[in-house]
PDB file of N, CA and C in Angstrom:
ATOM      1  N   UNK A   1      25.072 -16.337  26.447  1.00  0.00           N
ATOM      2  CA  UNK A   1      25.852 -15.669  25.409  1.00  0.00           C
ATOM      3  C   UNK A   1      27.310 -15.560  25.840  1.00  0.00           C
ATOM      4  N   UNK A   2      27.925 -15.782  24.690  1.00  0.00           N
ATOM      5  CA  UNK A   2      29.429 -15.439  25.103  1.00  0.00           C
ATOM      6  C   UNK A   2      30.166 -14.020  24.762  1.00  0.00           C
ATOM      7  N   UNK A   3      31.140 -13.778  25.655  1.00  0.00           N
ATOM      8  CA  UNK A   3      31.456 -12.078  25.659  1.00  0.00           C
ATOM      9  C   UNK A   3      32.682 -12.076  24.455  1.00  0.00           C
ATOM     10  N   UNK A   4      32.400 -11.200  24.045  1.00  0.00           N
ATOM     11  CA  UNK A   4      33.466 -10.844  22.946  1.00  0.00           C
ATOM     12  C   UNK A   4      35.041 -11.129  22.897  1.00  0.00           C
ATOM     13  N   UNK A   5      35.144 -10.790  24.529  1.00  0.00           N
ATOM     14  CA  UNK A   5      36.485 -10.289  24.908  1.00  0.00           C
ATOM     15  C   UNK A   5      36.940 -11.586  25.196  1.00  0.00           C
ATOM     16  N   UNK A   6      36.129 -12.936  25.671  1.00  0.00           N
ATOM     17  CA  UNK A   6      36.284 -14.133  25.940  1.00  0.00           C
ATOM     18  C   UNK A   6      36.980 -14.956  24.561  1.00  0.00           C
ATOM     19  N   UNK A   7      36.129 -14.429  23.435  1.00  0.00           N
ATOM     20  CA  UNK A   7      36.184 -15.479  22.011  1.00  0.00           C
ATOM     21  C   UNK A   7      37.752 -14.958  21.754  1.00  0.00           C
ATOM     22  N   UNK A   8      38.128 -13.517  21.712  1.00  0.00           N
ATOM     23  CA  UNK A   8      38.763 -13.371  21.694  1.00  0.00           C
ATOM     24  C   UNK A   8      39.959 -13.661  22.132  1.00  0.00           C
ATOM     25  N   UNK A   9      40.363 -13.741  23.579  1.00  0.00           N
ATOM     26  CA  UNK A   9      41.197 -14.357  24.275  1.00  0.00           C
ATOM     27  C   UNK A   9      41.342 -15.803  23.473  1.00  0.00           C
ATOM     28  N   UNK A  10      40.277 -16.679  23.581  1.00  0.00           N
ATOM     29  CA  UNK A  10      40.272 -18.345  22.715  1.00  0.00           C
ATOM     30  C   UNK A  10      41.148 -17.779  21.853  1.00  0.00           C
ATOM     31  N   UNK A  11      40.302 -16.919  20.992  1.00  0.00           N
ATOM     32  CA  UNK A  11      40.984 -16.701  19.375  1.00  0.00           C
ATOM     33  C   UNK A  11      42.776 -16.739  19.266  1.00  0.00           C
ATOM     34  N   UNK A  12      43.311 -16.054  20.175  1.00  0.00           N
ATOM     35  CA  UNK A  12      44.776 -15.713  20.901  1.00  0.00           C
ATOM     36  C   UNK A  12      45.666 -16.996  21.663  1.00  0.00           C
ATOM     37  N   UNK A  13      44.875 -17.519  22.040  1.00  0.00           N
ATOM     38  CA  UNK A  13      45.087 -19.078  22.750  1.00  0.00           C
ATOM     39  C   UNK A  13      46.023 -19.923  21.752  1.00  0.00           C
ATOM     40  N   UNK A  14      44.906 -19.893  20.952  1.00  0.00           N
ATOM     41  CA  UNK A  14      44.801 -20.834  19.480  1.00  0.00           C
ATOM     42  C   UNK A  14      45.911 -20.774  18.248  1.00  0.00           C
ATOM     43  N   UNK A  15      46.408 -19.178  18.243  1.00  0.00           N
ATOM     44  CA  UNK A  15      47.585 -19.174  18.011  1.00  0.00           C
ATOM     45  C   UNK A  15      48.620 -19.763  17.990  1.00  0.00           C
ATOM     46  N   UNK A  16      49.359 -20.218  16.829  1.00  0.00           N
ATOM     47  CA  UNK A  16      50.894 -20.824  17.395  1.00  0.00           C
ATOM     48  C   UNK A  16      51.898 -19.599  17.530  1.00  0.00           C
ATOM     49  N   UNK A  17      53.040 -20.008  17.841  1.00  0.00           N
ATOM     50  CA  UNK A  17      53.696 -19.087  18.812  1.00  0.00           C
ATOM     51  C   UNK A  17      54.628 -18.078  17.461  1.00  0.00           C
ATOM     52  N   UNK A  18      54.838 -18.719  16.211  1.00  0.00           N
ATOM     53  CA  UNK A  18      55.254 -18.035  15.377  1.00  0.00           C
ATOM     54  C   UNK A  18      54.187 -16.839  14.470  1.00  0.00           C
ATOM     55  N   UNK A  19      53.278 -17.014  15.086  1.00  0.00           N
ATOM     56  CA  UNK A  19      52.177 -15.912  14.848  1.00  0.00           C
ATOM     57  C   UNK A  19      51.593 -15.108  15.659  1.00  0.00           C
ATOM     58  N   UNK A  20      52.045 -15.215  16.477  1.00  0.00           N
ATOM     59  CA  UNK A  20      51.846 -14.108  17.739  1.00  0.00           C
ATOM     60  C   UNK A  20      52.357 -12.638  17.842  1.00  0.00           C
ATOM     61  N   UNK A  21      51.589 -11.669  17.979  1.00  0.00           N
ATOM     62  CA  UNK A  21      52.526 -10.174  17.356  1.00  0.00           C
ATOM     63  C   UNK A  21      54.021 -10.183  18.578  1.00  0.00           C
ATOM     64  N   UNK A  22      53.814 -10.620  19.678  1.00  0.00           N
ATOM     65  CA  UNK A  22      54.384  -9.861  20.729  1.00  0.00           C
ATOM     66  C   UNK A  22      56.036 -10.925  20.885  1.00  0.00           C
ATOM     67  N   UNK A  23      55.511 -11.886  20.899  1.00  0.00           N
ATOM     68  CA  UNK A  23      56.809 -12.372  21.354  1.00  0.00           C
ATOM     69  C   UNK A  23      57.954 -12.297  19.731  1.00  0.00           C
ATOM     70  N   UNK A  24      56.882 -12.617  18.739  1.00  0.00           N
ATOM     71  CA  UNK A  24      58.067 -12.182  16.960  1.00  0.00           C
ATOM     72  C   UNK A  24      58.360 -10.898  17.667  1.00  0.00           C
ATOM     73  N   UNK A  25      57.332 -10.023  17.456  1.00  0.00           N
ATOM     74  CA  UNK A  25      58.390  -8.587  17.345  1.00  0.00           C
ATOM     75  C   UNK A  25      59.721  -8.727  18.429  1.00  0.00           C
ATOM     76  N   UNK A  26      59.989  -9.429  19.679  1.00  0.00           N
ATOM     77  CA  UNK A  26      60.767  -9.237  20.202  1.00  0.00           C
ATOM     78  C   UNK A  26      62.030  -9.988  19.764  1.00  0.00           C
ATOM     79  N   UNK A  27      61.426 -11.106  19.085  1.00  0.00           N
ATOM     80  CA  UNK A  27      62.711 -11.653  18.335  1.00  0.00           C
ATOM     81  C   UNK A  27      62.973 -10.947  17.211  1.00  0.00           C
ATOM     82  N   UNK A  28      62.302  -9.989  16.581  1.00  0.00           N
ATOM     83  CA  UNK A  28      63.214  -9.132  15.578  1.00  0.00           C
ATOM     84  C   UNK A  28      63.802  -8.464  16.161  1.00  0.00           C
ATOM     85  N   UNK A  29      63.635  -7.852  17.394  1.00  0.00           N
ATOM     86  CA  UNK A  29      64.203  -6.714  17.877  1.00  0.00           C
ATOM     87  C   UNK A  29      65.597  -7.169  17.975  1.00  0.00           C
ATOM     88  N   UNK A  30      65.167  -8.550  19.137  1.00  0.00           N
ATOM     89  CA  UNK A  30      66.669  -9.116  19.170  1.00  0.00           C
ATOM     90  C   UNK A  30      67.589  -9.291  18.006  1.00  0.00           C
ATOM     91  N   UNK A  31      67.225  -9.600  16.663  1.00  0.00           N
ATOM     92  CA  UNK A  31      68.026  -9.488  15.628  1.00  0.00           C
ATOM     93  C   UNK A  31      68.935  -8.128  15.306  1.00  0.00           C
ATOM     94  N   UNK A  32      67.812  -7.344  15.461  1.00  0.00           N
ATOM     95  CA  UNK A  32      68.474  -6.239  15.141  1.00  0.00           C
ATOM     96  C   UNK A  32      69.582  -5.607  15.329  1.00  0.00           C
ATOM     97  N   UNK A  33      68.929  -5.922  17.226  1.00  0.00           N
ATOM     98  CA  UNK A  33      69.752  -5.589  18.218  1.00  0.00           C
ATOM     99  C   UNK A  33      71.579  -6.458  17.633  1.00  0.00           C
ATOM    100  N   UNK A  34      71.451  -7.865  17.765  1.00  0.00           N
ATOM    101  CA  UNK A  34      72.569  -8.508  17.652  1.00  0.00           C
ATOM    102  C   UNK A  34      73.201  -8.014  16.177  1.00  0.00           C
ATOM    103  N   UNK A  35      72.591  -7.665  15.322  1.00  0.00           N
ATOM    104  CA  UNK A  35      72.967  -7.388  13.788  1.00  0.00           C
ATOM    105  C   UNK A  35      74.121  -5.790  14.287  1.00  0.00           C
ATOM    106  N   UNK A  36      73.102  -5.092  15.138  1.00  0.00           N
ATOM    107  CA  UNK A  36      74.390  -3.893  15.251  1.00  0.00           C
ATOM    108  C   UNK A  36      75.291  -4.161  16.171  1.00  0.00           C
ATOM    109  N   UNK A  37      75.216  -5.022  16.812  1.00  0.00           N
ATOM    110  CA  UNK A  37      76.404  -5.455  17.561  1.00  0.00           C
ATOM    111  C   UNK A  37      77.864  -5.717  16.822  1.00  0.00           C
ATOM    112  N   UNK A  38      76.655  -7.219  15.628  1.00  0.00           N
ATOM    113  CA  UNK A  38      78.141  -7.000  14.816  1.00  0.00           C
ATOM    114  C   UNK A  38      78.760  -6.685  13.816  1.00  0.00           C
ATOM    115  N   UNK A  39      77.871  -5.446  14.017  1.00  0.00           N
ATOM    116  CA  UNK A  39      78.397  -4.335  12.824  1.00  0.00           C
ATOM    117  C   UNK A  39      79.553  -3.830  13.430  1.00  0.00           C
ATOM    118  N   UNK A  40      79.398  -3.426  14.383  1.00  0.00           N
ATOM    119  CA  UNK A  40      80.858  -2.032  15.574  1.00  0.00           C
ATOM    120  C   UNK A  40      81.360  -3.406  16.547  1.00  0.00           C
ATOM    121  N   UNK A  41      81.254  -4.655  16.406  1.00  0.00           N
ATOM    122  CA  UNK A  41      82.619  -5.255  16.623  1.00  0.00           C
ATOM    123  C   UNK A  41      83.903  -5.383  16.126  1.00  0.00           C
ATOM    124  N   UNK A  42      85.283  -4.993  16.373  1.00  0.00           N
ATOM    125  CA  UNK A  42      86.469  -5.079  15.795  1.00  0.00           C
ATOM    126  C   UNK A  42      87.258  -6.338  15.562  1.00  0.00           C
ATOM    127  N   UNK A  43      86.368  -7.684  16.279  1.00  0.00           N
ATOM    128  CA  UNK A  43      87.453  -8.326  16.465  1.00  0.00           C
ATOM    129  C   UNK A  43      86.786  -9.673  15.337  1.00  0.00           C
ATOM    130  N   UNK A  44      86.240 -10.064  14.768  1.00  0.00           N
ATOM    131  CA  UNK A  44      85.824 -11.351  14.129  1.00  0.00           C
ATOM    132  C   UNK A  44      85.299 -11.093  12.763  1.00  0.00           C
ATOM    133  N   UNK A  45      86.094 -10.824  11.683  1.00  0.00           N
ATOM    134  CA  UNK A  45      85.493 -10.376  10.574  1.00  0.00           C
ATOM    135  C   UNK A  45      84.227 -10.806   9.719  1.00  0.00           C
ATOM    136  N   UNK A  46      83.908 -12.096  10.032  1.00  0.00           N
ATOM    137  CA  UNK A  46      83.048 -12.838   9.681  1.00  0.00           C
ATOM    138  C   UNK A  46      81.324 -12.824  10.176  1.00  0.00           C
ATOM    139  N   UNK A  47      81.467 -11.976  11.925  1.00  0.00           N
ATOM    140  CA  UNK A  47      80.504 -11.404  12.286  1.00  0.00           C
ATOM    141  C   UNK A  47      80.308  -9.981  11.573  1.00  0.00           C
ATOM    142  N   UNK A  48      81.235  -9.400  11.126  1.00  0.00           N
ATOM    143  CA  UNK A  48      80.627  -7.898  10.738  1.00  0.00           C
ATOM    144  C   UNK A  48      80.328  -8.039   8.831  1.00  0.00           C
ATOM    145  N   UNK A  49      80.710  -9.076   8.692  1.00  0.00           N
ATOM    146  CA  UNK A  49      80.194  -9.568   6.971  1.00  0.00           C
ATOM    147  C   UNK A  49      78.842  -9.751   7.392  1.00  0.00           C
ATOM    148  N   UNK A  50      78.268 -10.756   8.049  1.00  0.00           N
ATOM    149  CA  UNK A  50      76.759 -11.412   8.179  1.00  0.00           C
ATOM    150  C   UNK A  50      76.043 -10.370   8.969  1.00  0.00           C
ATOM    151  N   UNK A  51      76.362  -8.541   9.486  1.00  0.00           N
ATOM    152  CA  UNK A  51      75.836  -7.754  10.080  1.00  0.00           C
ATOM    153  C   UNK A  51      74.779  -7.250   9.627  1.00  0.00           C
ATOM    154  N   UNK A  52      75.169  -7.208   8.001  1.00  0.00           N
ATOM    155  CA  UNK A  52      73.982  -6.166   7.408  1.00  0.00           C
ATOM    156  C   UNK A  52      72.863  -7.147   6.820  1.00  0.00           C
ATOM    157  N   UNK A  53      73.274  -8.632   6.736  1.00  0.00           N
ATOM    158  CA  UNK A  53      71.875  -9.069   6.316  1.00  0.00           C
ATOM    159  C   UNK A  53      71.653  -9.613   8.358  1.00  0.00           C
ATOM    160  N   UNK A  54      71.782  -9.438   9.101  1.00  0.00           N
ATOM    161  CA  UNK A  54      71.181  -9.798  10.083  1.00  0.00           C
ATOM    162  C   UNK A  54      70.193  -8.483  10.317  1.00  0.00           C
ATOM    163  N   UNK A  55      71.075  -7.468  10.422  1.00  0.00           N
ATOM    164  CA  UNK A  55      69.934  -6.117  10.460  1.00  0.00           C
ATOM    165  C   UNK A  55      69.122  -5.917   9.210  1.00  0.00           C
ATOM    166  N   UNK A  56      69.148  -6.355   7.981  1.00  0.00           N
ATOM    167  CA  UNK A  56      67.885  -6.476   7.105  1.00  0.00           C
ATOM    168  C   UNK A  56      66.941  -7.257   7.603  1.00  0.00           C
ATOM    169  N   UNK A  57      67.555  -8.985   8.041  1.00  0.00           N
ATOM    170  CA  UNK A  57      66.004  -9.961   8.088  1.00  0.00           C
ATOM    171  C   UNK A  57      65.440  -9.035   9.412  1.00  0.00           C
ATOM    172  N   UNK A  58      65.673  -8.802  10.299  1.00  0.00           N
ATOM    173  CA  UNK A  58      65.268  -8.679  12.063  1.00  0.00           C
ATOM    174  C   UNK A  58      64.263  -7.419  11.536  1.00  0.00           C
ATOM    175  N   UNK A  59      64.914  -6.118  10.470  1.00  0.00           N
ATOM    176  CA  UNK A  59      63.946  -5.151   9.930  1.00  0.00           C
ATOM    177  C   UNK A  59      62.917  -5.832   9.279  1.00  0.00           C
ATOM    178  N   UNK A  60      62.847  -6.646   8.279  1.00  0.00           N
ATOM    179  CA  UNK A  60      61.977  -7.033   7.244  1.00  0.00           C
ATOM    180  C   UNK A  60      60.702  -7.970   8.272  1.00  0.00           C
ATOM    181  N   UNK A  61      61.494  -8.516   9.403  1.00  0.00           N
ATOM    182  CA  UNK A  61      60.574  -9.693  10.088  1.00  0.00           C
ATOM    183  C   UNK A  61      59.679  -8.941  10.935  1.00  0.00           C
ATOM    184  N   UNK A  62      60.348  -7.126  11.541  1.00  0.00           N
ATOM    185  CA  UNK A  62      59.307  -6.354  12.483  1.00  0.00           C
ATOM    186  C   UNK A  62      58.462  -5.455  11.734  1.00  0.00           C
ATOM    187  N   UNK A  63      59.019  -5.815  10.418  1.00  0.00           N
ATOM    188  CA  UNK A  63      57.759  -4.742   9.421  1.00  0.00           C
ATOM    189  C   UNK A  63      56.630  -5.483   9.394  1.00  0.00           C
ATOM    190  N   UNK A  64      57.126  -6.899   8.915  1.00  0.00           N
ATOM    191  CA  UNK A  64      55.642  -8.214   8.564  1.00  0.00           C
ATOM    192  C   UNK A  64      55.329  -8.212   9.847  1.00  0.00           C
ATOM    193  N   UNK A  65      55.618  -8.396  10.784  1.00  0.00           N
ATOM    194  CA  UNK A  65      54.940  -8.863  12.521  1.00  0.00           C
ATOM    195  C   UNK A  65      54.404  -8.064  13.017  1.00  0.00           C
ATOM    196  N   UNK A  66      54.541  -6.794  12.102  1.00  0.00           N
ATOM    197  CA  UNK A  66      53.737  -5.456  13.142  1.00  0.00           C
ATOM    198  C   UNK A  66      52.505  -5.058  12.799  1.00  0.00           C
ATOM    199  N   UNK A  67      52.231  -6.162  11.452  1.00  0.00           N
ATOM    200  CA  UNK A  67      51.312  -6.108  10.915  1.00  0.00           C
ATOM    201  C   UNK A  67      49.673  -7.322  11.066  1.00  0.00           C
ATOM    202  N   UNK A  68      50.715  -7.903  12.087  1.00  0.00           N
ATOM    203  CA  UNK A  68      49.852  -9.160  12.527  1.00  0.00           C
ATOM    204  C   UNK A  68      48.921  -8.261  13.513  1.00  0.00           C
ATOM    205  N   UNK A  69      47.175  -9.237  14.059  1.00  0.00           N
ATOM    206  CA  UNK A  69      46.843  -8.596  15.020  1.00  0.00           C
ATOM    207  C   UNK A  69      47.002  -8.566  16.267  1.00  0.00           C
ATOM    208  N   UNK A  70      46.813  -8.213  17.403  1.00  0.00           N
ATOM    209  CA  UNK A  70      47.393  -8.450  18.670  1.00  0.00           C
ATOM    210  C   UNK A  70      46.558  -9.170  19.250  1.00  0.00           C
TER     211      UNK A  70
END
């Protein structure tokens, strides 16, 4: 018989990497992260235009990814 915790692991294996809870959530984070960066930068106006949809997708991508299973 095979152990649960084994199929499981497979199951996780088998995954591609854009469906994985752990490493997305960290690339939203990183969005986020970079989105408020260039929100409170002074110097490149063009980074603090593209701030607030960078901090929307990086939010919208750790709402869907947090919802994946682990």
């Amino acid at each position: 018989m095979t152990n649960p915790q084994d199929m499981a692991r497979a199951a996780r294996k088998k995954r591609p990497f854009f469906l994985r809870r752990g490493p997305m959530e960290n690339i939203a984070t990183v969005l986020i992260a970079a989105g408020f960066l260039m929100l409170f930068q002074p110097f490149l106006l063009a980074l603090y235009t593209y701030s607030l949809a960078m901090l929307l997708t990086g939010t919208v991508l750790f709402i869907i990814v947090s919802k994946f299973p682990e």
